[in-house]
Protein backbone atom coordinates (compact mmCIF):
# COMPACT_ATOMS: atom_id res chain seq x y z
CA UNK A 1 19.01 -12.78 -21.59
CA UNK A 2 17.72 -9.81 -22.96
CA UNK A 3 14.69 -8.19 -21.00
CA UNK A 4 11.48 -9.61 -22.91
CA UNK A 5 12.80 -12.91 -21.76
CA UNK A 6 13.73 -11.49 -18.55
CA UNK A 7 10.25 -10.11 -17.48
CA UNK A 8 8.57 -12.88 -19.45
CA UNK A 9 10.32 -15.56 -16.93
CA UNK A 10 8.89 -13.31 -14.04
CA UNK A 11 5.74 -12.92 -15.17
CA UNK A 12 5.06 -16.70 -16.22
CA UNK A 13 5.22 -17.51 -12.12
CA UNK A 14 2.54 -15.41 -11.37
CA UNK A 15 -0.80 -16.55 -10.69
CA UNK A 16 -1.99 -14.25 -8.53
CA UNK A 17 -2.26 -10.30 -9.72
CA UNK A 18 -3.42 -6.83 -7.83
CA UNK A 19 -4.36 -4.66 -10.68
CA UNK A 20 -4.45 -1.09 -9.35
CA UNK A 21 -6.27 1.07 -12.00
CA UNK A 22 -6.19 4.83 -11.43
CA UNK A 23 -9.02 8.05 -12.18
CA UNK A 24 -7.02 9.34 -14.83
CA UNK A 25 -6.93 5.96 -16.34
CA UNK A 26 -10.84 5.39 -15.72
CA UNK A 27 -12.56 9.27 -16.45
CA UNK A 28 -12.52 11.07 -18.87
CA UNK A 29 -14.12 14.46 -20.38
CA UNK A 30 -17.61 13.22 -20.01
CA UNK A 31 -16.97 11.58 -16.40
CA UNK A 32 -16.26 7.56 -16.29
CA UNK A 33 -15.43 6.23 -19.28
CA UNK A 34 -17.15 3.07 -19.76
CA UNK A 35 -15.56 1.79 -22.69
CA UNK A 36 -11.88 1.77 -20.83
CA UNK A 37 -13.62 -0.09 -18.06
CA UNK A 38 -14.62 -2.65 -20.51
CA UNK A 39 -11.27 -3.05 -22.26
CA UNK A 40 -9.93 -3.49 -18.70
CA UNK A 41 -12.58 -6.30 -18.28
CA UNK A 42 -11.74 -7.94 -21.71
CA UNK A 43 -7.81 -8.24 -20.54
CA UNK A 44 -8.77 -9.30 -17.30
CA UNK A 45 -10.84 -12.39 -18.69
CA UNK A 46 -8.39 -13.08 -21.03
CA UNK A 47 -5.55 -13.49 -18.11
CA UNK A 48 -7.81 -15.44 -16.35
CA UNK A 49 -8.37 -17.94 -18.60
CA UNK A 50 -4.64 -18.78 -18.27
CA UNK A 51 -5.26 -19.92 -14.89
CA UNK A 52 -4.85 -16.90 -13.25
CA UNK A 53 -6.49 -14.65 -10.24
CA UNK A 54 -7.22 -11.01 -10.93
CA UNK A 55 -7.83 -8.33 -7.74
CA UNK A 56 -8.77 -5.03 -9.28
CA UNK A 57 -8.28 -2.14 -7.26
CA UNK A 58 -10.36 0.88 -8.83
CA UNK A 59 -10.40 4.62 -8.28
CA UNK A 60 -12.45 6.26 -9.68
CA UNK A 61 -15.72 6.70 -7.23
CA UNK A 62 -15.34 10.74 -6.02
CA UNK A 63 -14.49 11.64 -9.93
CA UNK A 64 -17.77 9.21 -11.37
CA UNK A 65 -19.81 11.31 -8.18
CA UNK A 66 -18.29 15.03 -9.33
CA UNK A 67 -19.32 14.37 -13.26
CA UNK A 68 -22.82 13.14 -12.02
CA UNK A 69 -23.05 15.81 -9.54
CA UNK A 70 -21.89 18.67 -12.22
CA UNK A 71 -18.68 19.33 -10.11
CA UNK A 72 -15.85 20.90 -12.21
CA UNK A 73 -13.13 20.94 -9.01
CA UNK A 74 -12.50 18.22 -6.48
CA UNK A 75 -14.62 18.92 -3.40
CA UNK A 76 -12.06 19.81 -0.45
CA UNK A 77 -13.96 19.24 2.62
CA UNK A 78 -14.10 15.93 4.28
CA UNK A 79 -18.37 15.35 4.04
CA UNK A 80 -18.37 16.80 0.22
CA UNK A 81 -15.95 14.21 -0.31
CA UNK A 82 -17.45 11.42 1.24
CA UNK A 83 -20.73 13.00 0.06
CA UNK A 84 -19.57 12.70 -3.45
CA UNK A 85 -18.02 9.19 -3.17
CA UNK A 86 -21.61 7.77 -2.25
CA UNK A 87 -22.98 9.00 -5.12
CA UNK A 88 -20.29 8.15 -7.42
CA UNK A 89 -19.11 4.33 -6.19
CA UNK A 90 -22.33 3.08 -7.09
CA UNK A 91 -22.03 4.12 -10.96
CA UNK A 92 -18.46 3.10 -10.59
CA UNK A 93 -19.70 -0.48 -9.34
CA UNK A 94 -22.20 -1.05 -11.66
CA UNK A 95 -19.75 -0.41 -15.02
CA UNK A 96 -17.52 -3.10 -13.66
CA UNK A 97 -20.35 -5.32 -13.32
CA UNK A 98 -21.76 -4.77 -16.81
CA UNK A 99 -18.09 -5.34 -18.03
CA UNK A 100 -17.66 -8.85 -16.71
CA UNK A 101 -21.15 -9.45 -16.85
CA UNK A 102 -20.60 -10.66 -21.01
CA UNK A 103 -18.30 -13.47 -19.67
CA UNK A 104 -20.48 -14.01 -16.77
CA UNK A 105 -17.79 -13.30 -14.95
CA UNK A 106 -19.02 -12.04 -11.47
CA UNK A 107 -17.79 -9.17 -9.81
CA UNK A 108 -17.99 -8.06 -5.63
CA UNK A 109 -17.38 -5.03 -4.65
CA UNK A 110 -15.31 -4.75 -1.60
CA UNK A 111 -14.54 -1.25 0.38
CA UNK A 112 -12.21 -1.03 3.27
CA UNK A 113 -10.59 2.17 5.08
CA UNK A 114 -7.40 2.04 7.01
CA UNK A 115 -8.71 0.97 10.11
CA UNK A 116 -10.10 -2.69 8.48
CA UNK A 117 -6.11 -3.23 8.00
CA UNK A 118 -4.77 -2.13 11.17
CA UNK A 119 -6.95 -4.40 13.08
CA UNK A 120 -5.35 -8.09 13.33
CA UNK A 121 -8.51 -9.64 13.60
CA UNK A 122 -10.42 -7.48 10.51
CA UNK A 123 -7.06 -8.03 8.15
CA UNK A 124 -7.98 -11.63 8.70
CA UNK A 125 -11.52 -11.33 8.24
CA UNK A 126 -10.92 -9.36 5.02
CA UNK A 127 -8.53 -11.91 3.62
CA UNK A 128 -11.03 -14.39 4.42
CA UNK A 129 -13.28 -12.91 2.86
CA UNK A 130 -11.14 -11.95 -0.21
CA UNK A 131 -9.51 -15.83 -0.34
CA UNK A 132 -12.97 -17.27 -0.38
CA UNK A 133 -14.58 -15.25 -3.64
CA UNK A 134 -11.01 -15.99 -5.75
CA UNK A 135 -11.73 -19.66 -4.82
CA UNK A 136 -15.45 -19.24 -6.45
CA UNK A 137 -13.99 -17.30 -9.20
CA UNK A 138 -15.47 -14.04 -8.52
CA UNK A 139 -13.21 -10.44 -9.34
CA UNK A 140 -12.99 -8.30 -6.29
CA UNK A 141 -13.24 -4.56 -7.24
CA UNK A 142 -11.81 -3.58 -4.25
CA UNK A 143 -11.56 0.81 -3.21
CA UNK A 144 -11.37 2.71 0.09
CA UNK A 145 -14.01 3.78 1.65
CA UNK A 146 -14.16 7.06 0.67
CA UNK A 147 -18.15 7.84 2.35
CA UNK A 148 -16.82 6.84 5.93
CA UNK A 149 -12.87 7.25 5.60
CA UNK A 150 -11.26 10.66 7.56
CA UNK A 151 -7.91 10.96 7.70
CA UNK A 152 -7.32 9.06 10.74
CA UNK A 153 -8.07 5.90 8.98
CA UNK A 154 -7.29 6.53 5.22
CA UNK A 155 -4.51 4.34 3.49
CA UNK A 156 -3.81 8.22 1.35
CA UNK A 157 -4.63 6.46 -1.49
CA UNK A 158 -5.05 3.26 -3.73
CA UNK A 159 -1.43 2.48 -4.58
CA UNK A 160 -0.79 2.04 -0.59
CA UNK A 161 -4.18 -0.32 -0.45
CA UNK A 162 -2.76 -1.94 -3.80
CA UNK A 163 0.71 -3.51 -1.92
CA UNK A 164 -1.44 -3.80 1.30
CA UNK A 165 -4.37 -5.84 -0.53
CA UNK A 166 -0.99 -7.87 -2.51
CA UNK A 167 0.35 -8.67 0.90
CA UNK A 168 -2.69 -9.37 2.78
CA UNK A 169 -3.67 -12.10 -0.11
CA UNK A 170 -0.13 -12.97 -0.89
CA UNK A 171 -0.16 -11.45 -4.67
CA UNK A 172 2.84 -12.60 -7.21
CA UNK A 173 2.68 -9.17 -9.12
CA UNK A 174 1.03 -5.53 -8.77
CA UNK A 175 0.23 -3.78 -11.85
CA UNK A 176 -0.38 0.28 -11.40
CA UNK A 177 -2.27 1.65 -14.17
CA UNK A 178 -1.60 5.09 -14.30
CA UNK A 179 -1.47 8.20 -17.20
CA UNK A 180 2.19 8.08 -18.01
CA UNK A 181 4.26 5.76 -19.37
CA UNK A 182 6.21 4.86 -15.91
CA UNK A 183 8.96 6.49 -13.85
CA UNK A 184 11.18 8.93 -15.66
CA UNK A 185 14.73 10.31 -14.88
CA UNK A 186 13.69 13.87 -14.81
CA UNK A 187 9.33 15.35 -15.00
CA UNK A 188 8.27 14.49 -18.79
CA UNK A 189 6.22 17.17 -18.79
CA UNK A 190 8.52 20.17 -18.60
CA UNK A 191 11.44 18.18 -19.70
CA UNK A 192 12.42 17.05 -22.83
CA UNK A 193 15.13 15.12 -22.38
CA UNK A 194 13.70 12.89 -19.47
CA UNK A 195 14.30 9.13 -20.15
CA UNK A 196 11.86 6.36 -19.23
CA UNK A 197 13.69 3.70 -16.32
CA UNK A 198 12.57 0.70 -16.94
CA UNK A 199 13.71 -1.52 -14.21
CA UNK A 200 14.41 -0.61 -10.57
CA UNK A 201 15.54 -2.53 -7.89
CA UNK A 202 15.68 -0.15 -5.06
CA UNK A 203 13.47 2.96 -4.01
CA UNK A 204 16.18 5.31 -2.44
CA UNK A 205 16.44 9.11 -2.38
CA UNK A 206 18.02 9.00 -6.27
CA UNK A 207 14.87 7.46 -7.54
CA UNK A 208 12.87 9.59 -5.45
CA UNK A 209 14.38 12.87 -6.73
CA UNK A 210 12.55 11.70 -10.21
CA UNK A 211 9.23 11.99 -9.05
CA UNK A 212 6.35 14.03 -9.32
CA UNK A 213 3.96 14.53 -6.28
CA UNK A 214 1.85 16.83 -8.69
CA UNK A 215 -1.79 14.47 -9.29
CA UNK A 216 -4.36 15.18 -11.79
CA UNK A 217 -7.50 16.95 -11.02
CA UNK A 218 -9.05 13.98 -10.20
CA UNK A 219 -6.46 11.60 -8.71
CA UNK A 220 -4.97 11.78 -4.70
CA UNK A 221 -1.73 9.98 -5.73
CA UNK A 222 1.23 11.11 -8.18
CA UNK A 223 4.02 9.90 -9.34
CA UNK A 224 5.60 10.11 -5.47
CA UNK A 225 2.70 8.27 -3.56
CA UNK A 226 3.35 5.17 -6.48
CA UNK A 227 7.42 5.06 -5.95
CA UNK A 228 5.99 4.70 -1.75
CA UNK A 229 4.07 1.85 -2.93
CA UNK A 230 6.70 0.48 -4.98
CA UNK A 231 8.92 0.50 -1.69
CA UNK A 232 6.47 -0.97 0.54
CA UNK A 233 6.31 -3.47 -2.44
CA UNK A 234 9.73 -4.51 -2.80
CA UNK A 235 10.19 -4.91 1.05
CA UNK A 236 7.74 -8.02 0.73
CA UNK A 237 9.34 -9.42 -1.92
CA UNK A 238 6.40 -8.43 -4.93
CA UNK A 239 7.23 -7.17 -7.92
CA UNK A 240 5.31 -4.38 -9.19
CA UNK A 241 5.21 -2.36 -12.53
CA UNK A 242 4.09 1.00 -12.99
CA UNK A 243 2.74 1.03 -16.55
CA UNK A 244 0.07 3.11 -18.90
CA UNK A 245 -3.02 2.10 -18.38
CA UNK A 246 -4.73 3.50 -21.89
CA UNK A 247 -1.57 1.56 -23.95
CA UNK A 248 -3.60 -0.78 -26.14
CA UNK A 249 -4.02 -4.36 -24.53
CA UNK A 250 -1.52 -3.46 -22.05
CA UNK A 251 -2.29 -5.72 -19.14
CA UNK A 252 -1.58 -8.79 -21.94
CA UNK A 253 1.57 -7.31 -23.22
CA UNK A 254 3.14 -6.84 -19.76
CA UNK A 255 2.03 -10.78 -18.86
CA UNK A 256 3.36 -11.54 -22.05
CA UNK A 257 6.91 -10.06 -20.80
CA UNK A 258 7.11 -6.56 -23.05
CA UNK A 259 9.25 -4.25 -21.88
CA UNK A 260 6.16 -1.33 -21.01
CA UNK A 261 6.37 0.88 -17.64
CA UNK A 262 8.83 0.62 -15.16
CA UNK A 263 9.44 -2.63 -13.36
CA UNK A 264 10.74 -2.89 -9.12
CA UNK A 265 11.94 -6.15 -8.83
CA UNK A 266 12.77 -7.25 -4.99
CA UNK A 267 16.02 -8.81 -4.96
CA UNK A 268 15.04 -10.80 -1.83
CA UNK A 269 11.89 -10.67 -0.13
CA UNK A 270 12.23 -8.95 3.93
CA UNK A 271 8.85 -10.09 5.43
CA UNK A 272 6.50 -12.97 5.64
CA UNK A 273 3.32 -14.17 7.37
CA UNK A 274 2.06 -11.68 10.48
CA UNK A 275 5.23 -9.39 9.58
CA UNK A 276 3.83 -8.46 6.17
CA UNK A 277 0.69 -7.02 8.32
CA UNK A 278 3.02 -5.48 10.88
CA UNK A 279 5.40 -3.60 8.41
CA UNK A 280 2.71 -2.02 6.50
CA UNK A 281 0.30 -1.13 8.69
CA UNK A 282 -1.50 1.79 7.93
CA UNK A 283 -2.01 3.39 11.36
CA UNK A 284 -0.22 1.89 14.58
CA UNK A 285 -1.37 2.93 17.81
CA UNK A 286 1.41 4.64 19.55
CA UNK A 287 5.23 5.68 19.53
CA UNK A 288 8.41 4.18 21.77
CA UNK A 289 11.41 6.07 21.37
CA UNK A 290 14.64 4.01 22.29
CA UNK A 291 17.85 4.72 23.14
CA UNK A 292 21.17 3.95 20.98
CA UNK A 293 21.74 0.23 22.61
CA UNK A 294 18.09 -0.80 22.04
CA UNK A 295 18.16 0.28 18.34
CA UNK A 296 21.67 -1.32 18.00
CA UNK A 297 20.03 -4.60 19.63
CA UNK A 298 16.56 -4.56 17.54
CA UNK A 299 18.28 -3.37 14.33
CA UNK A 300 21.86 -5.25 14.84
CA UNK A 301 21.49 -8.38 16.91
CA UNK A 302 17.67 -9.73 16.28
CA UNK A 303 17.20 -9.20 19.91
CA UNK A 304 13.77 -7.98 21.40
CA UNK A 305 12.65 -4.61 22.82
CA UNK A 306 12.85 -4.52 26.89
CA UNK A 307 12.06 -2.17 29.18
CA UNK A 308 15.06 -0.40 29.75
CA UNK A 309 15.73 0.92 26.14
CA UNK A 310 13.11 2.56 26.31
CA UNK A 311 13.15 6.76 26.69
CA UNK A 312 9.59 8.00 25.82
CA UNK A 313 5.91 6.37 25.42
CA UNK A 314 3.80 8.54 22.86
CA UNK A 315 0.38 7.62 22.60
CA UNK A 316 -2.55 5.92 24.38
CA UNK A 317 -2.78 2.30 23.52
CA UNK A 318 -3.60 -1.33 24.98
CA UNK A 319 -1.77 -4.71 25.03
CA UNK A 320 -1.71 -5.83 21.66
CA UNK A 321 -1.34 -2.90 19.97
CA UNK A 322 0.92 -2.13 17.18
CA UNK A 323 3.23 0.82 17.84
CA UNK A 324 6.29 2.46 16.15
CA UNK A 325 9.70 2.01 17.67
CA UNK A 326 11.95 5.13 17.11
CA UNK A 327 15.59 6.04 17.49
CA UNK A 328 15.87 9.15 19.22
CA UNK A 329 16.13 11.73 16.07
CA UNK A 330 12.15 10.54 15.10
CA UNK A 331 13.36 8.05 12.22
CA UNK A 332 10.97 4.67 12.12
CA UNK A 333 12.75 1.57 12.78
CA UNK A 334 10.09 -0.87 13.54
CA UNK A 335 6.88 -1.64 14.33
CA UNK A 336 5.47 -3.99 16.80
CA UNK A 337 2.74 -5.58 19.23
CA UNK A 338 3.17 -4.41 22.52
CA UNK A 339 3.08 -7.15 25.60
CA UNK A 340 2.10 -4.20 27.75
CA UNK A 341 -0.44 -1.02 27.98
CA UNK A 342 1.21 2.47 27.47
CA UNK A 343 0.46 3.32 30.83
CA UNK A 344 2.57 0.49 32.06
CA UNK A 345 5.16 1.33 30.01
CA UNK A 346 5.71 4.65 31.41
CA UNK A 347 6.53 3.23 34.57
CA UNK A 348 8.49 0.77 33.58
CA UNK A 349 10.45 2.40 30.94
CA UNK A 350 14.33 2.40 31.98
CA UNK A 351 14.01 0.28 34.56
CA UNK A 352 15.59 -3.38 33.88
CA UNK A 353 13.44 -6.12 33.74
CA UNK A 354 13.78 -7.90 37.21
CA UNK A 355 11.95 -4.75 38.35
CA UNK A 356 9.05 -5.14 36.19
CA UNK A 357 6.76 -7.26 39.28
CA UNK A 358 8.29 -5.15 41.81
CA UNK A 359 7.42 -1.22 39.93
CA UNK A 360 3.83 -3.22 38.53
CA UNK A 361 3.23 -5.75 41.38
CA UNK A 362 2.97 -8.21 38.14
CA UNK A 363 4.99 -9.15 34.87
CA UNK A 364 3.43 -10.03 31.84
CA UNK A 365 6.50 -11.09 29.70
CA UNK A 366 10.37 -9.53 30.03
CA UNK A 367 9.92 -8.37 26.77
CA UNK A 368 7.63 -5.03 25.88
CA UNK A 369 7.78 -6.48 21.94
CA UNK A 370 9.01 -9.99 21.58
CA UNK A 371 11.30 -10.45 18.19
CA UNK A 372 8.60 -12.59 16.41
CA UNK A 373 6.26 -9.51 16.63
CA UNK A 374 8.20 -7.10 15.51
CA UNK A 375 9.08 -6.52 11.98
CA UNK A 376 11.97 -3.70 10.95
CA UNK A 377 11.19 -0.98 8.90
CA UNK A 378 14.76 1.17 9.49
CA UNK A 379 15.98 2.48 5.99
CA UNK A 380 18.95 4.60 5.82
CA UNK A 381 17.12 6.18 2.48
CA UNK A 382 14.20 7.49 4.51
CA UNK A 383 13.70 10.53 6.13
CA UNK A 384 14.34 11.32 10.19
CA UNK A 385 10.66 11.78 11.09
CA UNK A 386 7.11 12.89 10.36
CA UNK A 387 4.72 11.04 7.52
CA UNK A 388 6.94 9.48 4.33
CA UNK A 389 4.55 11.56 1.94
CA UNK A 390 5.13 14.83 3.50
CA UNK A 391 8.59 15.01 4.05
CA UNK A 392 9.25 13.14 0.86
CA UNK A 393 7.64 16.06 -1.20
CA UNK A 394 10.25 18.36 -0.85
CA UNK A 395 12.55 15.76 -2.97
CA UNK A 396 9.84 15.80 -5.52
C-alpha cells in the first residue's frame, strides 16, 4: 500500500476534525488577511458537506489588534498583550463570520484560558457546550483568552489547546496549519539539504533535535511547541498532521489522502474518558514526590499511590485536586486526583496506611490517588524536570 492509500484509509474514518490555523497562516503585510480566511471557510464547507464536523482553532487575535493598533513589534508586557487581543479578536471574529456567512454556515466564537480545562467541572461544561453547537451545525472558532489569560492559566499556545480541544470533544484528526511545509530533518531555513519527514510515529529526543523553537514575529509557537502537541496527540490515540496552511486547497488534499506535511500516527491509543482530561491538563495543583517502590508500583504494577511512598508534598491544594506525581530526580510520571488535602498529606506521608485514622483521627480512603484517577505520563524521552518547553529548547 503505498502512502496516498495509506493516509486516504485514515482519513476516510474521520468525522470529526480540530483544525488549528496559525498567525503566520492568517496575517499578512497589511494585518489579517481576509481572503485566506475565506479560502479556509470554502474548504471547511466543502468537508462538511461530506458529513463531517469542523472545530477551527484560530490565532490570529494579538497580530489583527497590533496591525489595527499600528504596532510593528509584539507587545511584551502582559496588559499590552491582553490590551491588544481585545482589540484585535473582535476583527478576527467577525472575518470568520463573513466567511461562512455565504453558506449560511454559522459560526460561535468560543475563548477559554487554561484554567476552563483544569477544572473538572468547566472541561465538562465546555464540552457541553462545544457538543451541543456541532449537533446544530454551527463552526466553533475556538482561541485562548488572550484579554484575561496570565501565565498562570495559559495553555502557551494554540497547538496545546488544539490536542486539548481534540480530546475534550473526542476529535478523529488534528490538522496544524502552519508556514512550512511540516517537520524537517535538519532547520530549512539555514539548511539546504534538510529533508521533509513525512510520517512519524513517535515524538522522542531524535525528532526533537529537528525542531525549531524560533516563531515568527507574530506567532507564540514554533516548530518545538507543535512536535509537544504532536506528543500529547499521539498519547490519546489522534492522529495529527502538521501541514502548510497557504498550499492551495490543502485541507481537501490532506482529506483526500495526499501525501502534504508530516503525519504522527498513534500506534495505539494510551488514554480514554476522565484520563484524557487528567494527562493533559494544563495546570495541576500541586507536586508528590515518591520514592523508588511507589514509582515501581504506579509505573510497573497498575497499583495506586498510598501514603507511605510518598517523600515530599509541594503545593497548596484541596481534595480533588489534580497534582503531579514525581520520582525523586523531578521527572513527571503521573498525574492524579488527590483523596486528601496537602496538608493532610504532610502528615501522613511515610506513614503506612493503618495509621492514617490514628495520625488524622479519620481516613478518607487508603489510597492518596486511587488507580482509576490517575493517568501515567512517565516517558523515558522526556526530560528530568522543569516545564517540557523550556528544557526542551536547548535540543532545538
Amino acid at each position: 500500500m503505498d502512502r496516498f492509500e495509506d493516509r486516504k484509509k485514515v482519513f476516510d474514518k474521520c468525522r470529526r476534525i480540530v483544525v488549528k490555523v496559525g498567525s503566520a497562516v492568517l496575517t499578512g503585510q497589511k494585518g489579517l488577511d481576509r481572503v485566506m480566511i475565506h479560502r479556509l471557510s470554502d474548504q471547511i464547507a466543502e468537508i462538511r458537506e461530506t458529513g463531517r464536523e469542523v472545530l477551527v482553532v484560530s490565532s490570529g487575535a494579538i497580530a489583527s489588534g497590533m496591525k489595527k493598533l499600528g504596532l510593528s513589534e509584539k507587545p511584551k508586557s502582559i496588559p499590552s498583550k491582553q490590551a491588544t487581543a481585545a482589540v484585535g479578536q473582535s476583527f478576527l471574529m467577525q472575518a470568520w463570520e463573513e466567511a461562512f456567512n455565504k453558506y449560511d454556515i454559522l459560526a460561535a466564537q468560543i475563548l477559554l484560558t487554561g484554567e476552563d480545562l483544569a477544572h473538572r467541572q468547566r472541561y465538562l461544561n465546555a464540552r457541553n457546550t462545544l457538543e451541543t453547537l456541532l449537533e446544530w451545525r454551527i463552526v466553533p472558532i475556538i482561541n485562548e483568552n488572550d484579554t484575561v489569560a496570565v501565565e498562570e492559566i495559559k495553555f502557551g499556545d494554540n497547538d496545546q489547546l488544539a490536542v486539548l480541544i481534540a480530546g475534550l470533544v473526542g476529535a478523529d484528526l488534528i490538522i496544524i496549519l502552519t508556514d512550512t511545509e511540516g517537520l524537517y530533518d535538519k532547520d530549512p531555513r539555514t539548511c539546504r539539504s534538510a529533508k521533509l519527514i513525512t510520517e512519524v510515529h513517535k515524538v522522542d529526543r531524535r525528532i526533537l533535535s529537528c525542531a525549531s523553537s524560533q516563531t515568527s514575529s507574530t506567532g507564540t509557537g514554533g516548530m518545538l511547541s507543535k512536535l509537544l502537541a504532536a506528543k500529547k496527540s499521539l498519547s490519546i490515540g489522534i492522529p495529527l498532521i502538521i501541514a502548510p496552511g497557504r498550499e492551495r486547497d490543502v485541507l481537501i488534499r490532506l482529506i483526500q489522502g495526499e501525501c502534504l506535511g508530516t503525519l504522527f500516527m498513534p500506534d495505539k491509543k494510551l488514554y480514554q474518558g476522565r484520563k484524557v482530561w487528567l494527562a493533559h491538563i494544563p495546570h495541576p495543583s500541586g507536586d508528590l514526590v515518591l520514592d523508588d517502590g511507589a514509582v515501581d508500583a504506579i509505573v510497573h504494577k497498575g497499583k495506586s499511590l498510598l501514603p507511605a511512598g510518598i517523600l515530599e508534598v509541594r503545593g497548596t491544594f484541596g481534595v480533588g485536586a489534580p497534582v503531579r506525581c514525581l520520582d525523586s530526580s523531578g521527572r513527571v510520571i503521573a498525574i492524579g486526583l488527590s483523596n486528601y488535602k496537602s496538608s493532610e498529606i504532610e502528615k501522613i506521608k511515610g506513614c503506612h496506611t493503618a495509621e492514617i485514622d490514628k495520625i488524622l483521627g479519620y481516613r478518607h480512603s487508603d489510597e492518596v490517588i486511587h488507580r482509576n484517577n490517575l493517568a501515567l505520563i512517565f516517558d523515558e524521552d522526556m526530560p528530568e524536570s522543569g516545564e517540557e518547553k523550556n528544557e526542551l529548547a536547548g535540543h532545538a
